[in-house]
Every structure is written in structure tokens, then in C-alpha cells.
N, C-alpha and C. Protein backbone atom coordinates (compact mmCIF):
# COMPACT_ATOMS: atom_id res chain seq x y z
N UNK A 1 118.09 107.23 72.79
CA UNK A 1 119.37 107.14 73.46
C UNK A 1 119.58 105.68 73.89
N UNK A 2 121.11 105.36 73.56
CA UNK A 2 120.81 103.88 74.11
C UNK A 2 121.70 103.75 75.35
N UNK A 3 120.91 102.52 76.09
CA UNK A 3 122.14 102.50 77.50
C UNK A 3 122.87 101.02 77.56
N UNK A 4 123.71 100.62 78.45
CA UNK A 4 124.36 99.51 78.04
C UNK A 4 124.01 98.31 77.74
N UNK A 5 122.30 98.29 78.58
CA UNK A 5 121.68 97.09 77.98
C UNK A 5 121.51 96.65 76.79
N UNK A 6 121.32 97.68 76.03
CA UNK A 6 120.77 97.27 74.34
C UNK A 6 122.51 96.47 73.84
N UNK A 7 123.88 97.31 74.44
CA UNK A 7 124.95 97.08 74.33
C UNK A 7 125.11 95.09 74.49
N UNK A 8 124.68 94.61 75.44
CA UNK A 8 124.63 93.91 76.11
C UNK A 8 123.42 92.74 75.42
N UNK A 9 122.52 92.66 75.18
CA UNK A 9 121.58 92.49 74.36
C UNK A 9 122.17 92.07 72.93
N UNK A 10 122.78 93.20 72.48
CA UNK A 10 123.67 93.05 70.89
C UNK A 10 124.22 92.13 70.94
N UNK A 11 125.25 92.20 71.90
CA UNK A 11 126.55 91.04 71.90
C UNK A 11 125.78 89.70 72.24
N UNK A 12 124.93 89.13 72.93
CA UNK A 12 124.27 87.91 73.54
C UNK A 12 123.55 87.49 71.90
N UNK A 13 122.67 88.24 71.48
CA UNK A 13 122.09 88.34 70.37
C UNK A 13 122.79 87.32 69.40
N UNK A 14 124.32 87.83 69.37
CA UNK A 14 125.44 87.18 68.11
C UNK A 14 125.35 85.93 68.36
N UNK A 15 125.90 85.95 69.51
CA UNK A 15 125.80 84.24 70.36
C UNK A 15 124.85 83.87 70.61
N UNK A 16 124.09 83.90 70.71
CA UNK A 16 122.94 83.33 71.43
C UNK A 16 121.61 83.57 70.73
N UNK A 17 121.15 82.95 69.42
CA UNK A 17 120.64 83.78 68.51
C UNK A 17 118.56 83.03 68.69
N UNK A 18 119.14 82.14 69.91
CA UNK A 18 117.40 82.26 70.25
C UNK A 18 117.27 82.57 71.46
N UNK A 19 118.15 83.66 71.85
CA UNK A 19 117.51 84.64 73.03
C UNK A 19 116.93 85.42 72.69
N UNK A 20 115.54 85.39 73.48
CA UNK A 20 114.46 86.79 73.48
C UNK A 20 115.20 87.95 73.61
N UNK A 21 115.40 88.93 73.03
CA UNK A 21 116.07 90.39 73.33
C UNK A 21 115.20 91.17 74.29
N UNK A 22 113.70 91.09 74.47
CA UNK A 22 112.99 91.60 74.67
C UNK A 22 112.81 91.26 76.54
N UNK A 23 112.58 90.09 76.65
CA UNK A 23 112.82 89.05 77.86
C UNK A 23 114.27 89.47 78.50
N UNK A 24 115.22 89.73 77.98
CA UNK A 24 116.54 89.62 78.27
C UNK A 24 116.37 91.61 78.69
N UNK A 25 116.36 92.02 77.79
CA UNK A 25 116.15 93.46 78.54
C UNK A 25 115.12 93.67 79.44
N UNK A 26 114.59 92.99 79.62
CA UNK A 26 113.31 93.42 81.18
C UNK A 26 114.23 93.22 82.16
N UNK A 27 114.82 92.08 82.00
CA UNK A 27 115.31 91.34 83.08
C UNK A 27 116.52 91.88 83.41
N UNK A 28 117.51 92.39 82.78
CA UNK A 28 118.68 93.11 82.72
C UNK A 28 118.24 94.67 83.77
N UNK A 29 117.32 95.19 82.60
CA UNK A 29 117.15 96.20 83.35
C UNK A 29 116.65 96.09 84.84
N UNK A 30 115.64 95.01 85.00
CA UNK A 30 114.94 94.77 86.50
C UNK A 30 116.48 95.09 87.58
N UNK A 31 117.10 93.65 87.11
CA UNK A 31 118.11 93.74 87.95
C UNK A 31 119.05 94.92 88.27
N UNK A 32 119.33 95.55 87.06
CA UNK A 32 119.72 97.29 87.26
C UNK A 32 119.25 98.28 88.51
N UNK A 33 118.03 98.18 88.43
CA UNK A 33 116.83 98.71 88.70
C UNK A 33 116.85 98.12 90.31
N UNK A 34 117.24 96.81 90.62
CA UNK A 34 117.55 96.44 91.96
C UNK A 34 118.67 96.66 92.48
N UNK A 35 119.62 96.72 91.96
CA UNK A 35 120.77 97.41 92.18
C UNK A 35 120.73 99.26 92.91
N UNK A 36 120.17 99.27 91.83
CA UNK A 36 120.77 100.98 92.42
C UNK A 36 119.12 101.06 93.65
N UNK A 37 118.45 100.25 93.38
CA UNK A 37 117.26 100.77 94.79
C UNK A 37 117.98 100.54 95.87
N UNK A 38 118.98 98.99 95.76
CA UNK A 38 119.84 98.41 97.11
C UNK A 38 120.89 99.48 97.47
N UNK A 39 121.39 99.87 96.38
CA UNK A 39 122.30 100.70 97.25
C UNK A 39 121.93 102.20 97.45
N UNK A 40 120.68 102.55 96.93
CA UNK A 40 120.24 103.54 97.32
C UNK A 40 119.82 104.08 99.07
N UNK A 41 119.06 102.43 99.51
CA UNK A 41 119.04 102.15 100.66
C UNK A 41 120.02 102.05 101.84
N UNK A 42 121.47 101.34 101.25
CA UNK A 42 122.38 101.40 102.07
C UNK A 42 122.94 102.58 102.10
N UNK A 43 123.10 103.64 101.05
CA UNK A 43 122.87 105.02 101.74
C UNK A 43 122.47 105.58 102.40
N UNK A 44 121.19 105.37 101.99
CA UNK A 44 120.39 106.17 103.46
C UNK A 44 120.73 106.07 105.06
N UNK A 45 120.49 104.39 104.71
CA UNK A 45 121.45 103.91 106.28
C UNK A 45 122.13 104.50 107.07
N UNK A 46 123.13 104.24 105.96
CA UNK A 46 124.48 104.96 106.38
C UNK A 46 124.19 106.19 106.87
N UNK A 47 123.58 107.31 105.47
CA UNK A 47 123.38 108.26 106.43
C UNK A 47 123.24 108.67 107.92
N UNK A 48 121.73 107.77 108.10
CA UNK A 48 121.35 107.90 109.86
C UNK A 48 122.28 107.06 110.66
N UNK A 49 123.30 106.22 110.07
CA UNK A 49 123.78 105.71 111.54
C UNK A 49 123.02 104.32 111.44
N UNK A 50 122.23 104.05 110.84
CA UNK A 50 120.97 103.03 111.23
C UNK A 50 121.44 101.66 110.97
N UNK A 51 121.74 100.64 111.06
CA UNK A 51 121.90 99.24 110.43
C UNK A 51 120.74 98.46 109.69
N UNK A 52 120.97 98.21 109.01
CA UNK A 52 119.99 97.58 108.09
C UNK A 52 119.16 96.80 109.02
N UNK A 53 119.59 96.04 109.69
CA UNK A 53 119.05 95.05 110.69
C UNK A 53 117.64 95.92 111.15
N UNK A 54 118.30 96.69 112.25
CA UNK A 54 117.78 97.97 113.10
C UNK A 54 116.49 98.54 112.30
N UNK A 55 116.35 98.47 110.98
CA UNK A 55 115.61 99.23 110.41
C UNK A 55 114.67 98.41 110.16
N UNK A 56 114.74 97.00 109.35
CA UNK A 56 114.34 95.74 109.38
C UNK A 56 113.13 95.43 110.87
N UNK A 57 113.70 95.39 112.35
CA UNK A 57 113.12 95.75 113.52
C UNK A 57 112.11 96.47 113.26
N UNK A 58 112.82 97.63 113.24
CA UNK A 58 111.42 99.24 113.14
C UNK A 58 110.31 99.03 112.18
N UNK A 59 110.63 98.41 111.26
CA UNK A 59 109.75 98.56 110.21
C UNK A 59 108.39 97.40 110.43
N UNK A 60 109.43 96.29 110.91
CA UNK A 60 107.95 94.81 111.19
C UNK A 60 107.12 95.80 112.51
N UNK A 61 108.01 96.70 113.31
CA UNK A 61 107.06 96.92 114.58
C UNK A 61 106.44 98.26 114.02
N UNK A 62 107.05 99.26 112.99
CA UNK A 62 105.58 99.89 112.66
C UNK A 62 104.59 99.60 112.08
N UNK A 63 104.57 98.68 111.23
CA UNK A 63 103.49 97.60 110.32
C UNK A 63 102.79 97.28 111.45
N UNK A 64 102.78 96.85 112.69
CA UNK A 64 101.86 96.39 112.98
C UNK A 64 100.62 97.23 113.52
N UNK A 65 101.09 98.92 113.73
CA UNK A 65 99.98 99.57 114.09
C UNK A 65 100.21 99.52 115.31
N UNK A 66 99.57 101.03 115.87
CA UNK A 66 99.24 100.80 117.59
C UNK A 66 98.63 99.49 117.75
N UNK A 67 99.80 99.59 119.09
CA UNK A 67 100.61 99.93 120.04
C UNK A 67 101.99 99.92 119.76
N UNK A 68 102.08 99.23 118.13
CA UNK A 68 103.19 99.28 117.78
C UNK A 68 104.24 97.97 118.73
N UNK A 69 103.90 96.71 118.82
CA UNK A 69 104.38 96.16 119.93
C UNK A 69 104.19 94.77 119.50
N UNK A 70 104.62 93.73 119.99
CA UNK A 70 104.60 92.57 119.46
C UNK A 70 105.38 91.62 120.29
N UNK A 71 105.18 90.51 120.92
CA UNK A 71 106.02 89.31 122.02
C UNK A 71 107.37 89.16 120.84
N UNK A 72 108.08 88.73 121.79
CA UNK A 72 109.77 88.64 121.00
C UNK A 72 109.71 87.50 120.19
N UNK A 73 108.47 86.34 120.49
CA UNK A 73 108.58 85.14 119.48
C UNK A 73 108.23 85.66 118.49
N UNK A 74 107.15 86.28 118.45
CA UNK A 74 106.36 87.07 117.22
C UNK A 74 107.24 87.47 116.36
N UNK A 75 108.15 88.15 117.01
CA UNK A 75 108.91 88.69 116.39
C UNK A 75 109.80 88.32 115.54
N UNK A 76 110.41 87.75 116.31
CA UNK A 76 111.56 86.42 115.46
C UNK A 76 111.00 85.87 114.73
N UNK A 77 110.24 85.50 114.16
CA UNK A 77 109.39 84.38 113.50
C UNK A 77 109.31 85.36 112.26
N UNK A 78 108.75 86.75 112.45
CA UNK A 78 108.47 87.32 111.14
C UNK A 78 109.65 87.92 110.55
N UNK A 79 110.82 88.05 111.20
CA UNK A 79 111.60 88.16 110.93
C UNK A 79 112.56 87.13 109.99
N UNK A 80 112.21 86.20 110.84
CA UNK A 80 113.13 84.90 110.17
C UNK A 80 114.62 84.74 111.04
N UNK A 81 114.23 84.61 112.40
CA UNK A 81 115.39 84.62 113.55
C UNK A 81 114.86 83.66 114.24
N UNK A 82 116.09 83.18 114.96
CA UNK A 82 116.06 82.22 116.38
C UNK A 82 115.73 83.81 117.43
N UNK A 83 115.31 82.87 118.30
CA UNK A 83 114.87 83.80 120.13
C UNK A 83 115.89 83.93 120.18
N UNK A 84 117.22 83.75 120.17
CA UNK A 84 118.60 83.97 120.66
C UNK A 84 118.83 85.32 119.91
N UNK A 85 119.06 85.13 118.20
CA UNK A 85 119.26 86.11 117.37
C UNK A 85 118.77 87.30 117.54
N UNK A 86 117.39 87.10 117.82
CA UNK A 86 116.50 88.06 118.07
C UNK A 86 116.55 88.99 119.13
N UNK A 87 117.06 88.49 120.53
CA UNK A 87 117.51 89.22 121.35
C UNK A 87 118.73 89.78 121.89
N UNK A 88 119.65 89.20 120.88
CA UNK A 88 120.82 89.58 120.84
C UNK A 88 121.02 91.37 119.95
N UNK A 89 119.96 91.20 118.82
CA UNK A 89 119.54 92.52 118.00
C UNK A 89 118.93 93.36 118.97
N UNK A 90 118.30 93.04 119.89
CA UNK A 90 117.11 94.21 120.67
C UNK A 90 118.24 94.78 121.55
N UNK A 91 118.48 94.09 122.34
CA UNK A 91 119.49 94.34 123.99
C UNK A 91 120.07 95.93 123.03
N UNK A 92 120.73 95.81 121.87
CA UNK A 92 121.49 97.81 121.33
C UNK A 92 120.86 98.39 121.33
N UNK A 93 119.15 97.94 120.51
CA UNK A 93 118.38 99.05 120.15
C UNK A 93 117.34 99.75 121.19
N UNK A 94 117.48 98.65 122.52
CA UNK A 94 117.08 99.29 123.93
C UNK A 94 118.16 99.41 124.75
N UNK A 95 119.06 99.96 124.45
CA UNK A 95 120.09 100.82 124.71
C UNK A 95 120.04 102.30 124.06
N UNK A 96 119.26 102.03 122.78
CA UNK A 96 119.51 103.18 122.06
C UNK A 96 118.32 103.95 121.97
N UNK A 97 117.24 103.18 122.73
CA UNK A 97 115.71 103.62 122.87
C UNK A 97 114.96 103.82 122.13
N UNK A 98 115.35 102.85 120.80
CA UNK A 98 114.19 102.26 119.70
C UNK A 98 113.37 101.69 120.43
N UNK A 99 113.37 100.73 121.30
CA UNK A 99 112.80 99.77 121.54
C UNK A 99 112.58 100.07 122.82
N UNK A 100 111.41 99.18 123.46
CA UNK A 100 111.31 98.66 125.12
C UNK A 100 110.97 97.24 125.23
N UNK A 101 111.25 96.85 125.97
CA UNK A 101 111.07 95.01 126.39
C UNK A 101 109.90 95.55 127.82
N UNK A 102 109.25 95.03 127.67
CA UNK A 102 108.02 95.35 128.88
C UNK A 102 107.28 94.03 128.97
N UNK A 103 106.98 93.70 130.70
CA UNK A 103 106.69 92.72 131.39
C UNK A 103 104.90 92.93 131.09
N UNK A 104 104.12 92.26 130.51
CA UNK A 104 102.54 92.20 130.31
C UNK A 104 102.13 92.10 131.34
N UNK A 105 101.25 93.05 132.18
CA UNK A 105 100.74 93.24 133.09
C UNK A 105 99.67 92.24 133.73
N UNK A 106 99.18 91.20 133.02
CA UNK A 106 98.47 90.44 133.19
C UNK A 106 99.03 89.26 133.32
N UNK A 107 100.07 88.68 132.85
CA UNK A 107 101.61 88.00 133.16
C UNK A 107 103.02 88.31 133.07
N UNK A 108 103.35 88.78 133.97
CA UNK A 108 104.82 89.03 134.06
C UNK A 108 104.99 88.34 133.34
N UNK A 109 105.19 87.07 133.15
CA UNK A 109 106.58 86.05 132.27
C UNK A 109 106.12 86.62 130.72
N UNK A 110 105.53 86.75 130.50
CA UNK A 110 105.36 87.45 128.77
C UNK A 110 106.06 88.86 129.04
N UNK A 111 106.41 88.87 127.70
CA UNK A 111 107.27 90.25 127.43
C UNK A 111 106.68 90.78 126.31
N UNK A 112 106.98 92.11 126.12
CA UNK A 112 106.45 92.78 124.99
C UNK A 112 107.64 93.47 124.27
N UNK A 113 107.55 93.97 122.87
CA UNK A 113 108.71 94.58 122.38
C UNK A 113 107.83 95.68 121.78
N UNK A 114 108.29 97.03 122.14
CA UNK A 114 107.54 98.21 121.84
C UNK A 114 108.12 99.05 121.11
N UNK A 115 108.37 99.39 119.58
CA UNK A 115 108.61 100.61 119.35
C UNK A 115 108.41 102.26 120.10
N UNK A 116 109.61 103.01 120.62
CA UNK A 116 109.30 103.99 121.44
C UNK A 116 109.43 105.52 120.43
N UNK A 117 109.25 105.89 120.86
CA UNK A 117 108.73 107.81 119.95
C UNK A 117 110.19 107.31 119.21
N UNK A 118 111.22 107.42 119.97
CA UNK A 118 112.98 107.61 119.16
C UNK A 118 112.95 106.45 117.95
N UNK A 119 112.13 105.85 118.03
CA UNK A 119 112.48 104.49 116.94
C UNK A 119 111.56 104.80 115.74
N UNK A 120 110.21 105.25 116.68
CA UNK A 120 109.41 105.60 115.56
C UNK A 120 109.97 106.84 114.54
N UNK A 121 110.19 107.72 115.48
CA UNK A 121 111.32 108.77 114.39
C UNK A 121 112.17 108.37 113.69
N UNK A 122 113.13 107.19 114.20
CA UNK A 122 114.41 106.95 113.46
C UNK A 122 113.60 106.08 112.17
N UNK A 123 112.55 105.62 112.46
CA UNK A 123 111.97 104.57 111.35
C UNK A 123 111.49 105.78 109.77
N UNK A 124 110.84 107.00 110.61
CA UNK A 124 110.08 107.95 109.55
C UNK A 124 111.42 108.23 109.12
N UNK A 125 112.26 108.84 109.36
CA UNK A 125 113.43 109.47 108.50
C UNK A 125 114.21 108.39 107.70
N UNK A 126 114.47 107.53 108.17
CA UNK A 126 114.49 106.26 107.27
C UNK A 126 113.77 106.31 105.99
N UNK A 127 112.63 106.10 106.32
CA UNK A 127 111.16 105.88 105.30
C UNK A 127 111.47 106.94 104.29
N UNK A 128 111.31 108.39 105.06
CA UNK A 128 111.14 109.42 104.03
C UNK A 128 112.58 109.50 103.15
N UNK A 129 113.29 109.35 103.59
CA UNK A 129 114.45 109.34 102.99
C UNK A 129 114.45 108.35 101.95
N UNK A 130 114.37 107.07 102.01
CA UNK A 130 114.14 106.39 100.86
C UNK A 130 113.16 106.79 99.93
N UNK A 131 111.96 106.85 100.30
CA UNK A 131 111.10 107.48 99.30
C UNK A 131 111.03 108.67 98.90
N UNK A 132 112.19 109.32 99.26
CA UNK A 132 112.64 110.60 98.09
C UNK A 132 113.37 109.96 97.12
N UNK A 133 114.15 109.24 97.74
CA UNK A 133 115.17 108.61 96.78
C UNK A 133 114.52 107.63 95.48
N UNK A 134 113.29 107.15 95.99
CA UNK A 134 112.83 106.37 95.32
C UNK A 134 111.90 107.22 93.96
N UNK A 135 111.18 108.18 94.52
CA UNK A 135 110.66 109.16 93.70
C UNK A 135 111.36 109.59 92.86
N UNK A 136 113.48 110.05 93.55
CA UNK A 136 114.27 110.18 91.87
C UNK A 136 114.20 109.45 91.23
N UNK A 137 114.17 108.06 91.29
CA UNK A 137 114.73 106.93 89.98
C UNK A 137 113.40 106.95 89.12
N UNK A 138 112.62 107.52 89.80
CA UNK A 138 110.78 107.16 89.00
C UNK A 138 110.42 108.47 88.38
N UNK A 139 111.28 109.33 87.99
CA UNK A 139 110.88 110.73 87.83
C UNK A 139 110.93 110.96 86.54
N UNK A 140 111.79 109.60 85.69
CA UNK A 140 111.73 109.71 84.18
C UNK A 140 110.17 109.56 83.99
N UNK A 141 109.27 108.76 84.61
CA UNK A 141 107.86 108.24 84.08
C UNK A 141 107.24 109.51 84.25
N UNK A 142 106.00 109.11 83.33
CA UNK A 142 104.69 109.89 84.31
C UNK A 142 103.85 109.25 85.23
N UNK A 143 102.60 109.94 85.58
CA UNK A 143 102.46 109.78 86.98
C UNK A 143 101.20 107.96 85.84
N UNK A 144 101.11 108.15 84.88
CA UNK A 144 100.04 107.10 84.24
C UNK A 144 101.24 106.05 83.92
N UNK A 145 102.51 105.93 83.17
CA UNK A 145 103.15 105.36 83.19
C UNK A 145 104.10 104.53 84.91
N UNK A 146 103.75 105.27 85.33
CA UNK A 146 103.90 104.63 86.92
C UNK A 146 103.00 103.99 87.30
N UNK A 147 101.47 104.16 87.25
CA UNK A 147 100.19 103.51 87.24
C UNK A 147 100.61 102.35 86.56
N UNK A 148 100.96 101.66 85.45
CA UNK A 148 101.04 101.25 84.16
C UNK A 148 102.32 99.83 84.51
N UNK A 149 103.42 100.47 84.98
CA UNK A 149 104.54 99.81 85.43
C UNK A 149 104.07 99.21 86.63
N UNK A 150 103.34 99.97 88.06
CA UNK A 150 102.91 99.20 88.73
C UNK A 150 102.01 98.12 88.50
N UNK A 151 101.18 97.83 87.84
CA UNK A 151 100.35 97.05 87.42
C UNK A 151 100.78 95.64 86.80
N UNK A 152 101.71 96.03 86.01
CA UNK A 152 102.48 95.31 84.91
C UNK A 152 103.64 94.69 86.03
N UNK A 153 104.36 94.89 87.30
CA UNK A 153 105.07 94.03 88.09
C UNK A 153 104.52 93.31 88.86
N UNK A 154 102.87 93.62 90.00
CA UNK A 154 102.30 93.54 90.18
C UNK A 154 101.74 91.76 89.57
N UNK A 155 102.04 91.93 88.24
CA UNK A 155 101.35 90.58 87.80
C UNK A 155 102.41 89.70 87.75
N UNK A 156 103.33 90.28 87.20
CA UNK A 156 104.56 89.25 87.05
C UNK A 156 104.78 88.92 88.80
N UNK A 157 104.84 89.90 89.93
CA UNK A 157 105.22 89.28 90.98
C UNK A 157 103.96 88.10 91.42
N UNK A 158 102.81 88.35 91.04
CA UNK A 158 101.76 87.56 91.33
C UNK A 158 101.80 85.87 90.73
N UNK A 159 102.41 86.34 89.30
CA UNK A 159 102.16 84.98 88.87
C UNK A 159 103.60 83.72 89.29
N UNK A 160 104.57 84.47 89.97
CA UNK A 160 105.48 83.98 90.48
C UNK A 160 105.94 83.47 91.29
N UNK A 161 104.55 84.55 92.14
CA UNK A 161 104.59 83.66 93.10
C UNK A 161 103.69 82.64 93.67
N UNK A 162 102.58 82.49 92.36
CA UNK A 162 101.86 81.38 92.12
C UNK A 162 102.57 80.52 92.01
N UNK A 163 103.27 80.32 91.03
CA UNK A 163 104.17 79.15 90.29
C UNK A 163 105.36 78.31 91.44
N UNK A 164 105.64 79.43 92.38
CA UNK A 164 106.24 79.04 93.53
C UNK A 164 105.63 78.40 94.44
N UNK A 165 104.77 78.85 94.92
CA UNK A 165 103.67 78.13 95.80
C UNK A 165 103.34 76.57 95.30
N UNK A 166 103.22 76.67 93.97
CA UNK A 166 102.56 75.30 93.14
C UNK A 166 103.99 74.11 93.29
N UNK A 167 104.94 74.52 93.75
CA UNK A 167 106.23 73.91 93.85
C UNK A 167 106.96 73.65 95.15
């Protein structure tokens, strides 16, 4: 069966007659393939109400493991925010009781940012929800051809981001 890439591929092919076809469909499809994961995600979102941002939050503070918690510079930093940005995002989501801002008992002037039960929930339904979604788009493979594909991006993301680093 063919899909529009090979379509797409054909026509470049005419013109363009030392393009890799082969190179050109990975890459076509990759980007396909990023497409519908992105907006698979902003579905979900949507679904819960959640903002991408918001979820972004939840997710650096469940990565880190109990206590689930992290100082607001910390935060910003792994995020890729100013202290301003950063607390301009929290002030809703401790309104909305994702979050807590808590004074460190050993110095008040430090603060802590805590994922609370409601965030951690809003984070799992998030999660699971994508990775149903993600399990449809992967349901053409088998479970060795998924082995196979992981492995095989795995290197390409590796060697890329060698080549980046080296630059």
C-alpha cells in the first residue's frame, strides 16, 4: 500500500535526481511521525484542562523522585526559565494545588516547590493518556520490530547528538 510519502519521494525524485529516496523517506516519515505524536499530545491536554506548560512543571517534579520537590532556581534552570517566568507559572498551579511553595525548615529564606497528591494525579492521567495514545500509532509493529526501531533511533539520536556536542 502506498502513502503520500512514496507520492512525494516520486515527484522530488524527477527533480532532484541525486536525492537519496531512501534518506528522504525516513525523514519525511520521522517528521510525520512528529506531527501526529505533537498533536496527539495537545489532545490529551486539552482533554484534562492541563496546559502544556503545567504539564512540562509536573513532569521535571515527578522525575525527580521522592519528595518530588526541588528549590524554584532548580527549577527554572531545568526548565529553561528566568526566576520571574518561573514563578509567574507556579503562583496558578498553587492555586490549583499541583504544587506547594514551602519555607525549608532549616532556613526559612529557601523555598521548596513540591508536587502535591492533585498534581501527581493530574501528571499520571496525563502520562497514561499519552501512552495509550502512543501505543496506537505503534500497534502496526511487533513487539521485536519495536525492539528494532528503538534501537535504530536510539543511534541516530546518539550520533547527533555527538556531532552537536563536537560543534
Amino acid at each position: 500500500m502506498k502513502d503520500d510519502v512514496e507520492e512525494h519521494i516520486e515527484a522530488w525524485e524527477r527533480e532532484l535526481p541525486w536525492l537519496d529516496p531512501v534518506k528522504e523517506a525516513i525523514f519525511v516519515r520521522l517528521s510525520i511521525l512528529a506531527r501526529h505524536t505533537q498533536q496527539l499530545r495537545r489532545d490529551t491536554l486539552a482533554a484534562d484542562g492541563l496546559p502544556h506548560w503545567q504539564f512540562k512543571i509536573l513532569m521535571k517534579l515527578r522525575r525527580l523522585g521522592p519528595p518530588y520537590a526541588t528549590s524554584p532556581s532548580q527549577l527554572a534552570d531545568v526548565l529553561g526559565l528566568t526566576r520571574g517566568a518561573l514563578s509567574a507559572r507556579l503562583a496558578p498551579m498553587e492555586e490549583a494545588g499541583l504544587i506547594v511553595r514551602t519555607s525549608d525548615t532549616a532556613d526559612r529564606r529557601r523555598v521548596h516547590v513540591r508536587l502535591t497528591e492533585a498534581g501527581s494525579a493530574a501528571f499520571e492521567q496525563q502520562a497514561g493518556r499519552e501512552d495509550h495514545g502512543e501505543s496506537i500509532l505503534l500497534e502496526a509493529l511487533t513487539a521485536d520490530e519495536r525492539q528494532t526501531l528503538a534501537e535504530l533511533l536510539r543511534r541516530l539520536v546518539l550520533a547527533a547528538e555527538t556531532r552537536q556536542s563536537q560543534h
